[in-house]
C-alpha atoms as a PDB file:
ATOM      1  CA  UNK A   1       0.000   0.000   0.000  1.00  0.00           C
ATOM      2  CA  UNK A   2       2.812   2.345   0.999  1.00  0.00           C
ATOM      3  CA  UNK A   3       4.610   1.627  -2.089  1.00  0.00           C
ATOM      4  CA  UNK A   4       1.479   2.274  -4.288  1.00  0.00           C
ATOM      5  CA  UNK A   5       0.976   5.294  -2.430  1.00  0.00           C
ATOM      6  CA  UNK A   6       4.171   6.280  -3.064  1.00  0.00           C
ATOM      7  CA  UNK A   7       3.793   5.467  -6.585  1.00  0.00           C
ATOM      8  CA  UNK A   8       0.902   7.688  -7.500  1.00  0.00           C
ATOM      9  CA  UNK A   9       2.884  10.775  -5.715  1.00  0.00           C
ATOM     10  CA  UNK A  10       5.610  10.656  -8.498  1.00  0.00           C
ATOM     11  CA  UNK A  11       2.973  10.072 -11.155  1.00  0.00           C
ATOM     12  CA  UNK A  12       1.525  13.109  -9.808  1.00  0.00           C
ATOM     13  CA  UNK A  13       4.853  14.819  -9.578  1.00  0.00           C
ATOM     14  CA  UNK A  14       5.902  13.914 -13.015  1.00  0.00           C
ATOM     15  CA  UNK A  15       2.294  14.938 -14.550  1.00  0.00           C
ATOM     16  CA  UNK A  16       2.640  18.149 -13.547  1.00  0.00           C
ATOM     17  CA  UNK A  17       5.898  18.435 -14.492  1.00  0.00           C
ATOM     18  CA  UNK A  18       5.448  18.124 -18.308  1.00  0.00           C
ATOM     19  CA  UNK A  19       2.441  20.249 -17.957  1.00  0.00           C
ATOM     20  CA  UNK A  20       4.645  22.916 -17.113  1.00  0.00           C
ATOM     21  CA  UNK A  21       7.339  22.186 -19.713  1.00  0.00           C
ATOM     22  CA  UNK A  22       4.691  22.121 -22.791  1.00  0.00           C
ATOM     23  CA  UNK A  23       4.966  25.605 -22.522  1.00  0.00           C
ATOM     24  CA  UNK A  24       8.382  27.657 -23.866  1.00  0.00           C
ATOM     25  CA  UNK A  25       8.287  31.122 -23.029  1.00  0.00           C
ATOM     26  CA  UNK A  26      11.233  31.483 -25.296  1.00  0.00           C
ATOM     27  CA  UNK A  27       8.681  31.031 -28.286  1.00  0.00           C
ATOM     28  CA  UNK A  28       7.783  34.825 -28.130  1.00  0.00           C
ATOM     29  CA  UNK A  29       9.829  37.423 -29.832  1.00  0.00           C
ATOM     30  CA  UNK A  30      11.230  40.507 -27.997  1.00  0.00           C
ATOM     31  CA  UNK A  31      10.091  44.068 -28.091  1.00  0.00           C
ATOM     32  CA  UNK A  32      12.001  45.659 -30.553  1.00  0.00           C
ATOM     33  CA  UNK A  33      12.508  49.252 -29.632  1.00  0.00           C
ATOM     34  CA  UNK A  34      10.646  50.436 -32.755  1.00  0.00           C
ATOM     35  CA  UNK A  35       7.645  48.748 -31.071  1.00  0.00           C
ATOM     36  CA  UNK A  36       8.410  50.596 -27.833  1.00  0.00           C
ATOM     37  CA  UNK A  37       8.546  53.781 -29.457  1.00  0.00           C
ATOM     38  CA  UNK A  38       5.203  53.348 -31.076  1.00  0.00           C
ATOM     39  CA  UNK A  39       3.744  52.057 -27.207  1.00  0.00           C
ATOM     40  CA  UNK A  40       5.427  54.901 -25.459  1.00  0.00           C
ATOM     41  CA  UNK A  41       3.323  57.739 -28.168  1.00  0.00           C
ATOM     42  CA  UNK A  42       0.400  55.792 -27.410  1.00  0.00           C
ATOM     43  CA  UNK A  43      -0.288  55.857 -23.763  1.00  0.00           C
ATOM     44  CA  UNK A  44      -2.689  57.905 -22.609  1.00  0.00           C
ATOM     45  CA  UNK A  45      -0.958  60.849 -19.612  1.00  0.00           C
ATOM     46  CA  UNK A  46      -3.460  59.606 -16.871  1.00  0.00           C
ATOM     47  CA  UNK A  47      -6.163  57.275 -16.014  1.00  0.00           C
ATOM     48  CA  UNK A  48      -9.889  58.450 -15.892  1.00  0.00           C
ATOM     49  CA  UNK A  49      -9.739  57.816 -11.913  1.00  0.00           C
ATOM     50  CA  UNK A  50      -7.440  58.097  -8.945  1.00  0.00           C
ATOM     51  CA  UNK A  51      -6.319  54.899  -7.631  1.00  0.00           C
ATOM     52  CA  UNK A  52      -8.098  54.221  -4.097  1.00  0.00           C
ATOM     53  CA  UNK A  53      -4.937  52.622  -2.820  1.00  0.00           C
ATOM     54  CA  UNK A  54      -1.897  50.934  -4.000  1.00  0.00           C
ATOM     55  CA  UNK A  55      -3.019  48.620  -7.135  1.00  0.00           C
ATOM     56  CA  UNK A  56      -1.078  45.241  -8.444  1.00  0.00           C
ATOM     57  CA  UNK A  57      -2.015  43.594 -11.277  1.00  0.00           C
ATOM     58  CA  UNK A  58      -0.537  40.083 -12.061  1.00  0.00           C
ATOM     59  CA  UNK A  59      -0.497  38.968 -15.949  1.00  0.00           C
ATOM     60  CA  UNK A  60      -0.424  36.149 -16.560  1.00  0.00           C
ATOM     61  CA  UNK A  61       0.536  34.785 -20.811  1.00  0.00           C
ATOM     62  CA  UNK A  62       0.915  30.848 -20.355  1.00  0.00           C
ATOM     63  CA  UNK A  63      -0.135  29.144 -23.358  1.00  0.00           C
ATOM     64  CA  UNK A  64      -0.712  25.431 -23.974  1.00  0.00           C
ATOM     65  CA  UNK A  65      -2.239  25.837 -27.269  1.00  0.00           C
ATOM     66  CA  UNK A  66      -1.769  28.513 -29.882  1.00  0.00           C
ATOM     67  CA  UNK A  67       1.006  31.050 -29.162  1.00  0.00           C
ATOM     68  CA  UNK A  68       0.088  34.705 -30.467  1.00  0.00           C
ATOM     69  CA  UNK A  69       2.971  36.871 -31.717  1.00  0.00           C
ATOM     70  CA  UNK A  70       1.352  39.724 -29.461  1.00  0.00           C
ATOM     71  CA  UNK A  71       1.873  38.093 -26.133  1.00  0.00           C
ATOM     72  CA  UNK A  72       5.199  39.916 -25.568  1.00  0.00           C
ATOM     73  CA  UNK A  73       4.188  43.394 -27.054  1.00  0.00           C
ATOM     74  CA  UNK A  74       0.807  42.902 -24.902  1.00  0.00           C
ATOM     75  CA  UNK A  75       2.918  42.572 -21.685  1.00  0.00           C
ATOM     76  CA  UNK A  76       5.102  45.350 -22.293  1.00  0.00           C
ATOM     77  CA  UNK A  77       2.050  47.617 -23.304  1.00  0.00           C
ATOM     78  CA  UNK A  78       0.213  46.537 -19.674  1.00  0.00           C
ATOM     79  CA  UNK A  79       3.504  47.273 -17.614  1.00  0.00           C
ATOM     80  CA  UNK A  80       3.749  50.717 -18.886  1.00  0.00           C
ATOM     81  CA  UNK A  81       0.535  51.380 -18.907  1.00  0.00           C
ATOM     82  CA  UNK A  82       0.807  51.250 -15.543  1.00  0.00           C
ATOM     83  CA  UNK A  83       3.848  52.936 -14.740  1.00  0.00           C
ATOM     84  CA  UNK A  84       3.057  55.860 -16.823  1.00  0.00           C
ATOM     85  CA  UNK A  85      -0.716  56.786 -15.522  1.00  0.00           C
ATOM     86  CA  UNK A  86      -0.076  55.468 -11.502  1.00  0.00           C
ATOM     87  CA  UNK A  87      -2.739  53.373 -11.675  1.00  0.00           C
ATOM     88  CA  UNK A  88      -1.014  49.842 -10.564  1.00  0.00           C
ATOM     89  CA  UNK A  89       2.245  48.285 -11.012  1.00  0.00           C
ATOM     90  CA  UNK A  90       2.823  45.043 -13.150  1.00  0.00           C
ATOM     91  CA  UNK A  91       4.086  41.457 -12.172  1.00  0.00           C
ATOM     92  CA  UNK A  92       4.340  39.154 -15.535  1.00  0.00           C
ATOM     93  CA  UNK A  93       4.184  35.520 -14.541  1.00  0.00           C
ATOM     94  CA  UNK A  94       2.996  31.931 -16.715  1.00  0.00           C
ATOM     95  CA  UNK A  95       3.877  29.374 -14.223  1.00  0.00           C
ATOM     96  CA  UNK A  96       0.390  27.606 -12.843  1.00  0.00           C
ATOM     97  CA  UNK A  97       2.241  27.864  -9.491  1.00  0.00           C
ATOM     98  CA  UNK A  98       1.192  31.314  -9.203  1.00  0.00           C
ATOM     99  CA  UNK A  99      -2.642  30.227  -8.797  1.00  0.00           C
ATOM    100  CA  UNK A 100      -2.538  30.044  -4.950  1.00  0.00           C
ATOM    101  CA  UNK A 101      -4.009  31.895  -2.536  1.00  0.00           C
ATOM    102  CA  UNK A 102      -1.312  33.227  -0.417  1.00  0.00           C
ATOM    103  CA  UNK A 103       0.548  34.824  -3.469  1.00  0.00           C
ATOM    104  CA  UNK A 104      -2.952  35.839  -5.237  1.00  0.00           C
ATOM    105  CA  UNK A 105      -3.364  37.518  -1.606  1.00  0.00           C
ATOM    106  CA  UNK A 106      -0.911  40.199  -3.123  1.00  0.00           C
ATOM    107  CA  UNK A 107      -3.179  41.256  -5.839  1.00  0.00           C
ATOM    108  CA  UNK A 108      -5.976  43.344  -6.958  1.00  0.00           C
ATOM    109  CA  UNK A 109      -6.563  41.853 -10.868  1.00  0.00           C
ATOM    110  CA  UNK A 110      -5.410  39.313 -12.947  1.00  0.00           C
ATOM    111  CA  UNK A 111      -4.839  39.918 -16.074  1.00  0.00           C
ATOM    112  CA  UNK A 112      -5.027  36.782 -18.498  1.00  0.00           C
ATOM    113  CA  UNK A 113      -2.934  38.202 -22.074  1.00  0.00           C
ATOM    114  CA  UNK A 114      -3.912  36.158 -24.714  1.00  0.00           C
ATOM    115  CA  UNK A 115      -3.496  32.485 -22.589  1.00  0.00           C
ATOM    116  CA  UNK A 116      -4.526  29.582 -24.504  1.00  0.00           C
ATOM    117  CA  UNK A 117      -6.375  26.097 -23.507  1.00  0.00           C
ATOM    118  CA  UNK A 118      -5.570  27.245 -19.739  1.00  0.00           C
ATOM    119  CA  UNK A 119      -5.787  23.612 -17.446  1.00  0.00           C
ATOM    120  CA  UNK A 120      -4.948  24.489 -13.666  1.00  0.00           C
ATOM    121  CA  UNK A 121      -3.740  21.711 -12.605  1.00  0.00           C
ATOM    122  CA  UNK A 122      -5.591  20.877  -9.172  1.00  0.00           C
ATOM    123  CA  UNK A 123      -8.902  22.181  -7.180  1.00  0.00           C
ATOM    124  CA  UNK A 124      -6.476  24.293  -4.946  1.00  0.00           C
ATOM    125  CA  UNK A 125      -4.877  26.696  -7.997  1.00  0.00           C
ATOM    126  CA  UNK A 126      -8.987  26.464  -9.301  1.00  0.00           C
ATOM    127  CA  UNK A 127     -10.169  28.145  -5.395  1.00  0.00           C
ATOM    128  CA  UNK A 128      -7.648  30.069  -5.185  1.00  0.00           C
ATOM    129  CA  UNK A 129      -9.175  32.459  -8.174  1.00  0.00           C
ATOM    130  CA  UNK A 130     -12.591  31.720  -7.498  1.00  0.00           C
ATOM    131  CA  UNK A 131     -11.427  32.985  -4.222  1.00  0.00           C
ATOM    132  CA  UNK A 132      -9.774  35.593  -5.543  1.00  0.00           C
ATOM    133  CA  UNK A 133     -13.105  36.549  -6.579  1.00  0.00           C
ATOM    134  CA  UNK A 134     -15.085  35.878  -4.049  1.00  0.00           C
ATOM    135  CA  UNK A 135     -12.952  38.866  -2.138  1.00  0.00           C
ATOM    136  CA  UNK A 136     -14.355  41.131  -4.457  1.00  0.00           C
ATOM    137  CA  UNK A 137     -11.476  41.508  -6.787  1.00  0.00           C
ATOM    138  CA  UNK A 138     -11.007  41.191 -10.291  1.00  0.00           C
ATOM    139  CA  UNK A 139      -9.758  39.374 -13.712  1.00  0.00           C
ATOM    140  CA  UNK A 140      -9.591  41.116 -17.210  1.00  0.00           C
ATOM    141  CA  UNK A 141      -8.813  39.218 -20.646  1.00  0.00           C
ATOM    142  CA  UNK A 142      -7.269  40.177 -23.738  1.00  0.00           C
ATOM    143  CA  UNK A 143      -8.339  38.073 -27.181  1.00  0.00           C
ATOM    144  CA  UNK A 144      -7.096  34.332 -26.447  1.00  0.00           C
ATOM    145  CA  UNK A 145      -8.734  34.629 -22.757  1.00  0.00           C
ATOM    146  CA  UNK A 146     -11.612  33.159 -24.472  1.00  0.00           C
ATOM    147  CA  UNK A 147      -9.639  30.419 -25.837  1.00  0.00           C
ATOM    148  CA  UNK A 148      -9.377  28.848 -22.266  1.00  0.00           C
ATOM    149  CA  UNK A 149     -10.891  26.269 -19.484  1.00  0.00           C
ATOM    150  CA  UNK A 150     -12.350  23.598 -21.732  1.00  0.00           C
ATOM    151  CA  UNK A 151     -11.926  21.438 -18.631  1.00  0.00           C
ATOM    152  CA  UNK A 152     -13.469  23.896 -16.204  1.00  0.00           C
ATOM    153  CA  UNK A 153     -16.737  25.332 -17.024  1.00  0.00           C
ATOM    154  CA  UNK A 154     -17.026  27.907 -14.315  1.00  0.00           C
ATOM    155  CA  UNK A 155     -13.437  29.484 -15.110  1.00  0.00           C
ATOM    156  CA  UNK A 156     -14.950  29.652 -18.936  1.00  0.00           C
ATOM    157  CA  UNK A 157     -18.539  30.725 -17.976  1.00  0.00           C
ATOM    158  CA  UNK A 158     -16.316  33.736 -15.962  1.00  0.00           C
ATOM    159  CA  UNK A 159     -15.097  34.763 -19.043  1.00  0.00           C
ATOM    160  CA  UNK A 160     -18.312  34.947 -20.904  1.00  0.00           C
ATOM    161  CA  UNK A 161     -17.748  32.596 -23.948  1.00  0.00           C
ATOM    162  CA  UNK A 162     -15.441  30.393 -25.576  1.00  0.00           C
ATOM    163  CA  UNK A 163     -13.457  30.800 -29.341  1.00  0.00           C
ATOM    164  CA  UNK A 164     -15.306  29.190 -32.204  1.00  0.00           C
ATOM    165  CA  UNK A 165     -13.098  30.112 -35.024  1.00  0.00           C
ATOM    166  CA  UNK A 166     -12.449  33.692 -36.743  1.00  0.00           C
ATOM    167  CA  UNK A 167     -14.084  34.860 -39.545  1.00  0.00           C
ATOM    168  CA  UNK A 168     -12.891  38.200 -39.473  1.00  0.00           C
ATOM    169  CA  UNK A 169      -8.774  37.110 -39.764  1.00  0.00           C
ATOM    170  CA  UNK A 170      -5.891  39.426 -38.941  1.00  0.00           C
ATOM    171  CA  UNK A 171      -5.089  40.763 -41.738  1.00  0.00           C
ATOM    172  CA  UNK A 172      -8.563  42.737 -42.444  1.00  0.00           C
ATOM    173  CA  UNK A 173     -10.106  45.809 -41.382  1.00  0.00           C
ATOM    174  CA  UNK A 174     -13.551  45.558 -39.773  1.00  0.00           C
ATOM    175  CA  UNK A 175     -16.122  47.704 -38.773  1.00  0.00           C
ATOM    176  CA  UNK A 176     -16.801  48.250 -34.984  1.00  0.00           C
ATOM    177  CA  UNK A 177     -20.046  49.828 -33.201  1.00  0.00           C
ATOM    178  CA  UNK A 178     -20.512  51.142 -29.736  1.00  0.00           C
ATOM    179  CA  UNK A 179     -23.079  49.286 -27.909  1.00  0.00           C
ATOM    180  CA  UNK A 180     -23.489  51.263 -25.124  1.00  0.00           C
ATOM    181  CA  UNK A 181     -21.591  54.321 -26.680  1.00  0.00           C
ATOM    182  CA  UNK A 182     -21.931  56.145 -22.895  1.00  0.00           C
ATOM    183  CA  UNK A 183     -20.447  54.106 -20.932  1.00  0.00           C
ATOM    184  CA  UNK A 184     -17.898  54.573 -18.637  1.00  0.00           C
ATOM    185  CA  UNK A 185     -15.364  51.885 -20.418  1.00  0.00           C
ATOM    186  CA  UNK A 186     -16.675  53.663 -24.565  1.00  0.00           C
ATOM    187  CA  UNK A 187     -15.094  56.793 -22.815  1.00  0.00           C
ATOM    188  CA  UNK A 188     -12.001  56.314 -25.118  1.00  0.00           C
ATOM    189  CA  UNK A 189     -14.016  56.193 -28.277  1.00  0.00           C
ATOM    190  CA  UNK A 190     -15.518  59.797 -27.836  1.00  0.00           C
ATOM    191  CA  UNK A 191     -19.102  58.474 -28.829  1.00  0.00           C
ATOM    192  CA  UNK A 192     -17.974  57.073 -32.154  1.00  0.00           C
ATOM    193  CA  UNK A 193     -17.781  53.748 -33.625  1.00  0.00           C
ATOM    194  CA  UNK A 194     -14.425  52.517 -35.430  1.00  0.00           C
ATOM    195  CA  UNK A 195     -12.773  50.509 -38.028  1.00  0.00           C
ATOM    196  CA  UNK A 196      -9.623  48.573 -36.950  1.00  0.00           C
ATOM    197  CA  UNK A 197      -7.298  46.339 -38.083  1.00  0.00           C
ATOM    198  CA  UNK A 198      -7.422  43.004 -35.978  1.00  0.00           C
ATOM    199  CA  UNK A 199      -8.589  39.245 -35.632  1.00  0.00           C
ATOM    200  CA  UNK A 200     -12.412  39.061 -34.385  1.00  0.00           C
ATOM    201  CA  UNK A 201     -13.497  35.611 -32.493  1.00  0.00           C
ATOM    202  CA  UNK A 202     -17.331  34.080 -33.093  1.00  0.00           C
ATOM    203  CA  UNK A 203     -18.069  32.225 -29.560  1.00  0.00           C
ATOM    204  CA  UNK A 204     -19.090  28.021 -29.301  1.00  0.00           C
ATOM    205  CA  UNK A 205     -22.716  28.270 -29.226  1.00  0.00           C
ATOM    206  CA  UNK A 206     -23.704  26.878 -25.969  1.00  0.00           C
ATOM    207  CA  UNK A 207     -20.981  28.833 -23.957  1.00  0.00           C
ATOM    208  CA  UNK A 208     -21.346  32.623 -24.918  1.00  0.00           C
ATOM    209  CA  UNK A 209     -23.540  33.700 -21.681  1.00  0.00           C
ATOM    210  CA  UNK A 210     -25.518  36.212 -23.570  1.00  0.00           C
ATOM    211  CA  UNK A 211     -27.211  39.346 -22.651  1.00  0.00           C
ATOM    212  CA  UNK A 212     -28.682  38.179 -19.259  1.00  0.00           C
ATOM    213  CA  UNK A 213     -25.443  38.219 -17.896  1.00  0.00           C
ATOM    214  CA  UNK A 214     -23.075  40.310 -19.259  1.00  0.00           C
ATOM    215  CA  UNK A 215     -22.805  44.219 -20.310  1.00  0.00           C
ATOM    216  CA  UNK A 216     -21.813  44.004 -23.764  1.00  0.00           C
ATOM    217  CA  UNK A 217     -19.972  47.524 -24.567  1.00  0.00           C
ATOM    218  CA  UNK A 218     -18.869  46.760 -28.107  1.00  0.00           C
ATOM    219  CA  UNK A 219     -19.544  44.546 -31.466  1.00  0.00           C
ATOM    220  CA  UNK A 220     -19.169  43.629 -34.885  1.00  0.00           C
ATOM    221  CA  UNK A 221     -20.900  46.403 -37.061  1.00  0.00           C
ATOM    222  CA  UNK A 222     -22.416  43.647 -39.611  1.00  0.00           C
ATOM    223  CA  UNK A 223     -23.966  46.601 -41.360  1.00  0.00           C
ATOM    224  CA  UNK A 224     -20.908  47.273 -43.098  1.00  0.00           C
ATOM    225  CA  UNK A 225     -20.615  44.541 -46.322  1.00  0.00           C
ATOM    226  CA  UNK A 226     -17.047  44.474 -45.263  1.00  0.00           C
ATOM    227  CA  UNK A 227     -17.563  43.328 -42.433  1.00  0.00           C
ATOM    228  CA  UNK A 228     -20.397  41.194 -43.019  1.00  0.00           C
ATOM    229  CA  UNK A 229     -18.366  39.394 -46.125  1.00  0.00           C
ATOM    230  CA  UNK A 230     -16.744  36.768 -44.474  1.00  0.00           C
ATOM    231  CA  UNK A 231     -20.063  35.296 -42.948  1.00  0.00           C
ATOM    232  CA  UNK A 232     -21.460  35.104 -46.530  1.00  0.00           C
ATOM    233  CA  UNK A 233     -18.022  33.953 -47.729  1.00  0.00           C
ATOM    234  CA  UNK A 234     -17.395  31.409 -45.262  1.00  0.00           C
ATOM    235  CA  UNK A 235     -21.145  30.307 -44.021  1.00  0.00           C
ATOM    236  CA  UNK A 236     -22.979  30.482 -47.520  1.00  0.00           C
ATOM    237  CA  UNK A 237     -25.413  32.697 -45.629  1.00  0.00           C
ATOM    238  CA  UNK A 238     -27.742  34.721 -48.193  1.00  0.00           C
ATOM    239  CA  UNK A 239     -27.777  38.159 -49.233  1.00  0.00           C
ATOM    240  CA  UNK A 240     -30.484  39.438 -47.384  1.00  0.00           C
ATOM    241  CA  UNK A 241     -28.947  38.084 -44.282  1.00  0.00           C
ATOM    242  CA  UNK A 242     -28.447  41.233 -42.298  1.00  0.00           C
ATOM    243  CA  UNK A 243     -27.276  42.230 -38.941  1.00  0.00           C
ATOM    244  CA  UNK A 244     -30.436  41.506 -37.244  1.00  0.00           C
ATOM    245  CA  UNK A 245     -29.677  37.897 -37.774  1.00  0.00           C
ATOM    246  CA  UNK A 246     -26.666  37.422 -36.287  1.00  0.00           C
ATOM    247  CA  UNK A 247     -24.717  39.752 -33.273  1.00  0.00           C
ATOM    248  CA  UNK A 248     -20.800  39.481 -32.774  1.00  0.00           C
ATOM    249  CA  UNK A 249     -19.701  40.795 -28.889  1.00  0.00           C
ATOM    250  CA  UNK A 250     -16.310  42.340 -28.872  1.00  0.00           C
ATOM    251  CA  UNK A 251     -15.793  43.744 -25.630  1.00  0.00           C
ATOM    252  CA  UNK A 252     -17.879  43.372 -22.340  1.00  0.00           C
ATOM    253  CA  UNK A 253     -17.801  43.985 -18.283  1.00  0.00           C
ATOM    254  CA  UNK A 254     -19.592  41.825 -15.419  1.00  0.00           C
ATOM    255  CA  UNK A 255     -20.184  40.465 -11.995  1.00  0.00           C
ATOM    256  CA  UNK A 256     -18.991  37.047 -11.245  1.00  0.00           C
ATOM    257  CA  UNK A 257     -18.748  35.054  -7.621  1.00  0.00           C
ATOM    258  CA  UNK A 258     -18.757  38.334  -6.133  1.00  0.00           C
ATOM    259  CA  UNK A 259     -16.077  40.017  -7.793  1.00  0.00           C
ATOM    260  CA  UNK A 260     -15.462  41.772 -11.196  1.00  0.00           C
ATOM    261  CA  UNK A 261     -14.591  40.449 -15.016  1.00  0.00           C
ATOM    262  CA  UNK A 262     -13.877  42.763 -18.581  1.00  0.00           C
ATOM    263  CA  UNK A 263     -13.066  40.873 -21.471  1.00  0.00           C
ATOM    264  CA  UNK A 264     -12.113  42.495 -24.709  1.00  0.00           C
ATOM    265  CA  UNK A 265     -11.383  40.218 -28.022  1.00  0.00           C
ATOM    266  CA  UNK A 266      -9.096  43.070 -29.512  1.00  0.00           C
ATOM    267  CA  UNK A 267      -5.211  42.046 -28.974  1.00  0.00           C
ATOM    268  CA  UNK A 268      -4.183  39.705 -31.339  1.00  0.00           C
ATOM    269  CA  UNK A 269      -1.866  42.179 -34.086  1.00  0.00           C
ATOM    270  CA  UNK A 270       0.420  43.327 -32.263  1.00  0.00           C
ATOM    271  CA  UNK A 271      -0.327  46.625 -33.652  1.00  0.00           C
ATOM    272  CA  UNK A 272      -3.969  46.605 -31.500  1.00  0.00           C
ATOM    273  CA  UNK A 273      -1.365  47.195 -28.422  1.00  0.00           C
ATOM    274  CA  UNK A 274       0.070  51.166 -30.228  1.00  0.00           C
ATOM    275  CA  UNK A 275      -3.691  52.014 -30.808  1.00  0.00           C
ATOM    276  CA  UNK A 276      -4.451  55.026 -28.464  1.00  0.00           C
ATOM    277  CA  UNK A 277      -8.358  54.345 -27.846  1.00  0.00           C
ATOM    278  CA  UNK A 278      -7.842  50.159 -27.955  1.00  0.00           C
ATOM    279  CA  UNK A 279      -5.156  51.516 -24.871  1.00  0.00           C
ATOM    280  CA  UNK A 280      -7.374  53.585 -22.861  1.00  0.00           C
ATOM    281  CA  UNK A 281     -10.015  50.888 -23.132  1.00  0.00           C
ATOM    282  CA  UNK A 282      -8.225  48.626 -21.684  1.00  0.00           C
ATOM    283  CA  UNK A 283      -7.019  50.611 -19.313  1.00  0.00           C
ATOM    284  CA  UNK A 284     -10.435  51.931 -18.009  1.00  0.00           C
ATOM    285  CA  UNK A 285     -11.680  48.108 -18.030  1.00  0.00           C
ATOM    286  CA  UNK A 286      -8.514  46.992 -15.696  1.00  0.00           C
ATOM    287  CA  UNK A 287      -9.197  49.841 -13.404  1.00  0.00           C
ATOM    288  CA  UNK A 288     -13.094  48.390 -13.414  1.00  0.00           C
ATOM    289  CA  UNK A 289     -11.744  45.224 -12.758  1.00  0.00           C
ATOM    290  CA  UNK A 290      -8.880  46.313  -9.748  1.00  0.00           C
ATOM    291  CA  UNK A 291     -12.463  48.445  -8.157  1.00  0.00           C
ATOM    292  CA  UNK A 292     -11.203  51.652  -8.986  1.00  0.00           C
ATOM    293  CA  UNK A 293     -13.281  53.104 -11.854  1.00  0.00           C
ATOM    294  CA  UNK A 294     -17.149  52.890 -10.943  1.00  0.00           C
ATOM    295  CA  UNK A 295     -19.025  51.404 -14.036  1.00  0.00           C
ATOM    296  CA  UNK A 296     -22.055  49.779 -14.231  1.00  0.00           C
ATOM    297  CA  UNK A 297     -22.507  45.901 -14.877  1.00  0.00           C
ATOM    298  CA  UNK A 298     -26.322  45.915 -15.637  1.00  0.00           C
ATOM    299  CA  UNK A 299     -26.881  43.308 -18.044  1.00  0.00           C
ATOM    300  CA  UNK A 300     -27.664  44.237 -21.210  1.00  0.00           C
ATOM    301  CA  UNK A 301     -30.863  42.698 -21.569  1.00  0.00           C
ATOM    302  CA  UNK A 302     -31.841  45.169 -18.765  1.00  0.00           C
ATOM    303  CA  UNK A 303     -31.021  48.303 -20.237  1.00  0.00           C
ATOM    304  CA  UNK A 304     -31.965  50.068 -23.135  1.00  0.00           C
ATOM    305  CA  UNK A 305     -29.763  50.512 -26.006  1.00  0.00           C
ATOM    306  CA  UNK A 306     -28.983  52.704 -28.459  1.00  0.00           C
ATOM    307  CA  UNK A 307     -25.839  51.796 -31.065  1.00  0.00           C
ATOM    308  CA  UNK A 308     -23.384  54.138 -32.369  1.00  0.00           C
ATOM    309  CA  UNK A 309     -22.545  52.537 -36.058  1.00  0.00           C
ATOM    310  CA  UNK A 310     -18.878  52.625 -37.510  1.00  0.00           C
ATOM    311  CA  UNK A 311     -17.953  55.455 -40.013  1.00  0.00           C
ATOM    312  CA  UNK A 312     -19.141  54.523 -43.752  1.00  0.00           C
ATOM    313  CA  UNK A 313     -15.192  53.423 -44.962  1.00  0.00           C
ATOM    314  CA  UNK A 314     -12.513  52.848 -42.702  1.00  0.00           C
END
């Protein structure tokens, strides 16, 4: 028995162990200073509200599936962003280890850039951020966040929905509307909807929460036929097939177990991470998430809504 026992303890041991090593951080390019440059123009001078208290914010970029080319730019973009407006410093970490509650203990957000197919490895890392929660603190995500917690449907129901593929690929420009064009987090947009340059992600039927749950600030504007093209393209879906049929979230804010959650899909060029009103988005949803920046988290179903459509071209 002891010798079984001891057995299953190195199994353990050793199962963890290549968990951990499936993932190279080396895989990820450094900044280049060309890509600093371009950060450094793009940060806004302050945040839209004064930090209650010391913040911390722990990022955390492991990835056990696809590795996006942003991840390091992403990190770089978060740590100043901090640095330069006051609003929290910036530890950068992708070991699972992390995921316990004495060290979480130190933070105030957790920031998940652009993780893939996430699997903590026992209950203890998995209540230690429900936890984390629970205390009334908060997690943010950037693109691949969806891409997580196949194996853990409360950690993906947290997020608000899971990738299904990408229609709209990196290399196009698509057409962006403002859901809730005055809310706190649209501050950075100035009322307006956009075109931008990134990779959009459809969500696995079945796991996107929907509007009962989550306050979605921005989408897809399938009004545009550039936008709207690769649904016909890829789907076969008829001409006459218009927005009404079909509804894209991009970026969104909620309560979960007690604590805060903002989730934006923008983030995988690394150019998303130089553009001044993606920035200050992100920032205002972080300092959401850390408690800082009042906003509210009525669902949208609750509200009523008026959309603010992307400019005709981009």
């Amino acid at each position: 028995m002891k010798n079984t026992t001891i057995a299953l303890l190195m199994l353990f041991v050793f199962a963890a162990s290549v968990a951990e090593a499936a993932w190279d951080r080396k895989r990820l390019k450094p900044v280049s200073e060309n890509q600093k440059e371009k950060v450094q123009a793009a940060l806004p001078v302050k945040s839209l509200a004064k930090p209650k208290q010391e913040r911390r914010v722990l990022v955390f970029y492991r990835c056990e599936g696809f590795v996006h080319g942003s991840i390091a730019i992403g990190n770089y973009t978060i740590k100043e962003l901090g640095k330069k407006t006051g609003a929290f410093t910036t530890d950068i970490a992708d070991e699972y280890s992390v995921f316990n509650k004495e060290n979480l203990a130190k933070y105030d957000a957790i920031l998940f850039n652009n993780t893939t197919h996430l699997v903590f490895q026992n209950e203890t890392q998995r209540d230690a951020l429900l936890d984390f929660l629970k205390q009334g603190k908060g997690v943010a995500g950037i693109h691949a966040a969806s891409d997580n917690f196949y194996k853990w449907k409360t950690a993906a129901r947290m997020v608000g929905g899971q990738f299904d593929g990408h229609p709209w690929n990196a290399g196009g420009t698509w057409s962006f509307k403002l859901d809730d064009p005055k809310h706190t987090l649209n501050r950075a947009f100035m009322g307006k909807g956009f075109w931008l340059k990134d990779e959009i992600y459809q969500y696995k039927p079945g796991t996107f929460v929907g509007e009962d749950e989550i306050r979605i600030l921005i989408s897809l504007d399938l009004s545009k036929s550039q936008t709207m093209g690769p649904l016909n393209r890829n789907l076969g879906l008829k001409k006459q097939y218009t927005e009404g049929g079909r509804y894209v979230p991009v970026s969104w804010l909620r309560k979960f177990e007690g604590g805060r959650v903002f989730y934006t899909n923008f983030g995988h060029n690394e150019s998303t991470f130089w553009n001044p009103g993606v920035i200050k988005h992100c920032l205002d949803g972080l300092q959401y998430a850390l408690g800082d920046l009042a906003a509210d988290a009525t669902p949208t179903s609750k509200i009523k809504r008026t959309a603010v459509l992307a400019p005709a071209k981009p």
